[in-house]
C-alpha atoms as a PDB file:
ATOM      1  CA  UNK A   1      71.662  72.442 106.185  1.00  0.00           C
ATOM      2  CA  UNK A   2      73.609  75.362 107.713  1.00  0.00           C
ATOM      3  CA  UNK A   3      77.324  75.960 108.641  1.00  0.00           C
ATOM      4  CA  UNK A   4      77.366  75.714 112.462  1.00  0.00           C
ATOM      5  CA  UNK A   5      80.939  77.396 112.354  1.00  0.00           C
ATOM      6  CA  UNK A   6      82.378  80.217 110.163  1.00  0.00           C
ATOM      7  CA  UNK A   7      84.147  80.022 106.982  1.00  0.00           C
ATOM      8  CA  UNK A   8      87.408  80.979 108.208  1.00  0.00           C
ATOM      9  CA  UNK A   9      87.387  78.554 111.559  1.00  0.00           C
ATOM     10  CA  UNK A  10      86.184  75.468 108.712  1.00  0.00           C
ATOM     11  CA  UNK A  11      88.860  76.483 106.747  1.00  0.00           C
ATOM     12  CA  UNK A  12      91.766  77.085 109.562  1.00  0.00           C
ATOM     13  CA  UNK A  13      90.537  73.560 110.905  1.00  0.00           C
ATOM     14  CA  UNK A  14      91.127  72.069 107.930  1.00  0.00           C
ATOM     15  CA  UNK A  15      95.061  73.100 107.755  1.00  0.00           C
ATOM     16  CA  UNK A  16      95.180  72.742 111.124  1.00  0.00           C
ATOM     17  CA  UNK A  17      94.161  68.831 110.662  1.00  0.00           C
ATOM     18  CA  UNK A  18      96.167  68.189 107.837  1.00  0.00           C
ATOM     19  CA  UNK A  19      99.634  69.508 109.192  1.00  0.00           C
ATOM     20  CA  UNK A  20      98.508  67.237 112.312  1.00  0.00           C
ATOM     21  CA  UNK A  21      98.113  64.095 110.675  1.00  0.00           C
ATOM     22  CA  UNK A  22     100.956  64.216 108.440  1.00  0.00           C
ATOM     23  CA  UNK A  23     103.367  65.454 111.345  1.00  0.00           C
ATOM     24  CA  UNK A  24     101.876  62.550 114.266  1.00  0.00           C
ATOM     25  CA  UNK A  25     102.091  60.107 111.231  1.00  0.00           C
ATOM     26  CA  UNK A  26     105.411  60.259 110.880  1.00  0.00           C
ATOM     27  CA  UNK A  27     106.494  60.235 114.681  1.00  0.00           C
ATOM     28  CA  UNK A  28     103.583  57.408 114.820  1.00  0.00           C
ATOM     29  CA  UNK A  29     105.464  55.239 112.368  1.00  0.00           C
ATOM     30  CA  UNK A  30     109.021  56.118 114.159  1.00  0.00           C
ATOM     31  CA  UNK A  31     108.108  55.210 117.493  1.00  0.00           C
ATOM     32  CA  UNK A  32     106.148  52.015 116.141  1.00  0.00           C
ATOM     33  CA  UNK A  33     109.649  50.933 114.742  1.00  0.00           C
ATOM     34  CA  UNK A  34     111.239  51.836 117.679  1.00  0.00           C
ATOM     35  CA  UNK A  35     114.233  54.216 115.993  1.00  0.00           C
ATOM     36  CA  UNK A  36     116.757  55.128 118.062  1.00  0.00           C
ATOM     37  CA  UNK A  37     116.333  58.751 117.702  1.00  0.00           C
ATOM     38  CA  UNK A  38     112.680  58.391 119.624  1.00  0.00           C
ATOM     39  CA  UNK A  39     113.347  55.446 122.336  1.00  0.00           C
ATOM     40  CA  UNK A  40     117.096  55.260 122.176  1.00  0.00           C
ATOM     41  CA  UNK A  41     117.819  57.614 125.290  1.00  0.00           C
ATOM     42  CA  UNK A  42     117.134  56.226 129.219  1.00  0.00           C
ATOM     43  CA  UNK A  43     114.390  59.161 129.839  1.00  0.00           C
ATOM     44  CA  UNK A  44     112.583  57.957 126.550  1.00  0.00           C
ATOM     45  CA  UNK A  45     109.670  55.282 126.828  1.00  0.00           C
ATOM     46  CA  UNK A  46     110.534  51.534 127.135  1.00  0.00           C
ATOM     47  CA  UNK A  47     107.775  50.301 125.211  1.00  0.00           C
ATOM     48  CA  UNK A  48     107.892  52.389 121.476  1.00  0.00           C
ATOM     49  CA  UNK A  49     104.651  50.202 120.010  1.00  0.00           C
ATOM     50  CA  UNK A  50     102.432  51.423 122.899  1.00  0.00           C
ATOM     51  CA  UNK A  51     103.365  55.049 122.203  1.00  0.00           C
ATOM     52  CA  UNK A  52     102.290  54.686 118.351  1.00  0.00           C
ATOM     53  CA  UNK A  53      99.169  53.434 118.926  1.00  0.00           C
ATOM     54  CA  UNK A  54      98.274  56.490 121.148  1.00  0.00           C
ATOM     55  CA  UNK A  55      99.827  58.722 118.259  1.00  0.00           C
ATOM     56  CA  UNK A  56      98.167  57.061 116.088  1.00  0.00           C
ATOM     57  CA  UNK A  57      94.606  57.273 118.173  1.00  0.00           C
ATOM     58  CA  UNK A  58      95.167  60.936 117.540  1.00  0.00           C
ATOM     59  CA  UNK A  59      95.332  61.032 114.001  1.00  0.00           C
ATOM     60  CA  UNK A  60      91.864  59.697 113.832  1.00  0.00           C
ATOM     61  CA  UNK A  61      90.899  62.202 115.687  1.00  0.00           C
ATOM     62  CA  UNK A  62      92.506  64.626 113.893  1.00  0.00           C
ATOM     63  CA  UNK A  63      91.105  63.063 110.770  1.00  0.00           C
ATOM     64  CA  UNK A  64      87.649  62.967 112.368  1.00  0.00           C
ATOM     65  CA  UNK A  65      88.323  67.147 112.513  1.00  0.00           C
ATOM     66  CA  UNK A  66      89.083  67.056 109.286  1.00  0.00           C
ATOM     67  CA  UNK A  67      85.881  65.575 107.929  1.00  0.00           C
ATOM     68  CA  UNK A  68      83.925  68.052 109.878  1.00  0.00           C
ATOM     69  CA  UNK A  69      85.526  70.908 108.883  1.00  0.00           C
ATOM     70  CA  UNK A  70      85.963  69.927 105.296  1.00  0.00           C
ATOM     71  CA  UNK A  71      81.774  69.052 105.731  1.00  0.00           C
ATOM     72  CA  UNK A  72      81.488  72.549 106.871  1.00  0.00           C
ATOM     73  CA  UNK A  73      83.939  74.372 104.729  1.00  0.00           C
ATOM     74  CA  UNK A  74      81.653  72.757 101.530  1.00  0.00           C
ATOM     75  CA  UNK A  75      78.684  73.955 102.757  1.00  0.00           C
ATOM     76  CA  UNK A  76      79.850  77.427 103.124  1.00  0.00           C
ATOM     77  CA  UNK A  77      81.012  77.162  99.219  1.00  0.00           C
ATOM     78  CA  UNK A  78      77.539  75.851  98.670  1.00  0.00           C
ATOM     79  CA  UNK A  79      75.697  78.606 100.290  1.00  0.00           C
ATOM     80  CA  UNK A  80      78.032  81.418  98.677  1.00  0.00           C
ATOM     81  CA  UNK A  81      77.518  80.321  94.960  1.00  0.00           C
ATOM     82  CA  UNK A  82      73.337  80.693  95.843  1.00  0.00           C
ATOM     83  CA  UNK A  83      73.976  83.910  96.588  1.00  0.00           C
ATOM     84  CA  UNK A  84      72.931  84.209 100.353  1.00  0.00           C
ATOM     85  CA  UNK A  85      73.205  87.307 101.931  1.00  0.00           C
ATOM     86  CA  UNK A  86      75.717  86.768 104.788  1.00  0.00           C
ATOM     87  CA  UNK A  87      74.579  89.476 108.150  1.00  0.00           C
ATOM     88  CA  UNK A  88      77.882  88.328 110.084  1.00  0.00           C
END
């Protein structure tokens, strides 16, 4: 199977996803225990539980991103130590 992105987008995805899913984890878990620093304030949102769960709907699909790129950073490393001639 080919990489259907490059090396450097599989690999920048990768970071990308993991800084993302530790970062929305945490203000997942704050908002689902409603601390005051997150729904304390009149402008913030009433219901703190409902907010988590869309946070945490995004770490999935951050962690979906991650598979993918991890999928196609390894195939990449596979193809290199074969010794493929890269043209691009």
């Amino acid at each position: 199977m080919k990489p259907v992105v490059s090396a450097l987008n599989a690999w920048s995805c990768i970071v990308v996803s993991v800084f993302a899913i530790v970062i929305l984890s945490i203000i997942g878990s704050l908002f689902s225990r409603e601390h005051h620093a997150m729904v304390g304030s009149t402008e913030d949102p009433v219901d703190g539980k409902a907010v988590a769960g869309s946070i945490f709907g995004a770490v999935v699909i951050y962690g979906v991103f991650l598979v993918f790129c991890g999928f196609q950073a390894f195939l990449h490393m596979r193809e290199s130590r074969r010794g493929a001639i890269s043209l691009s």
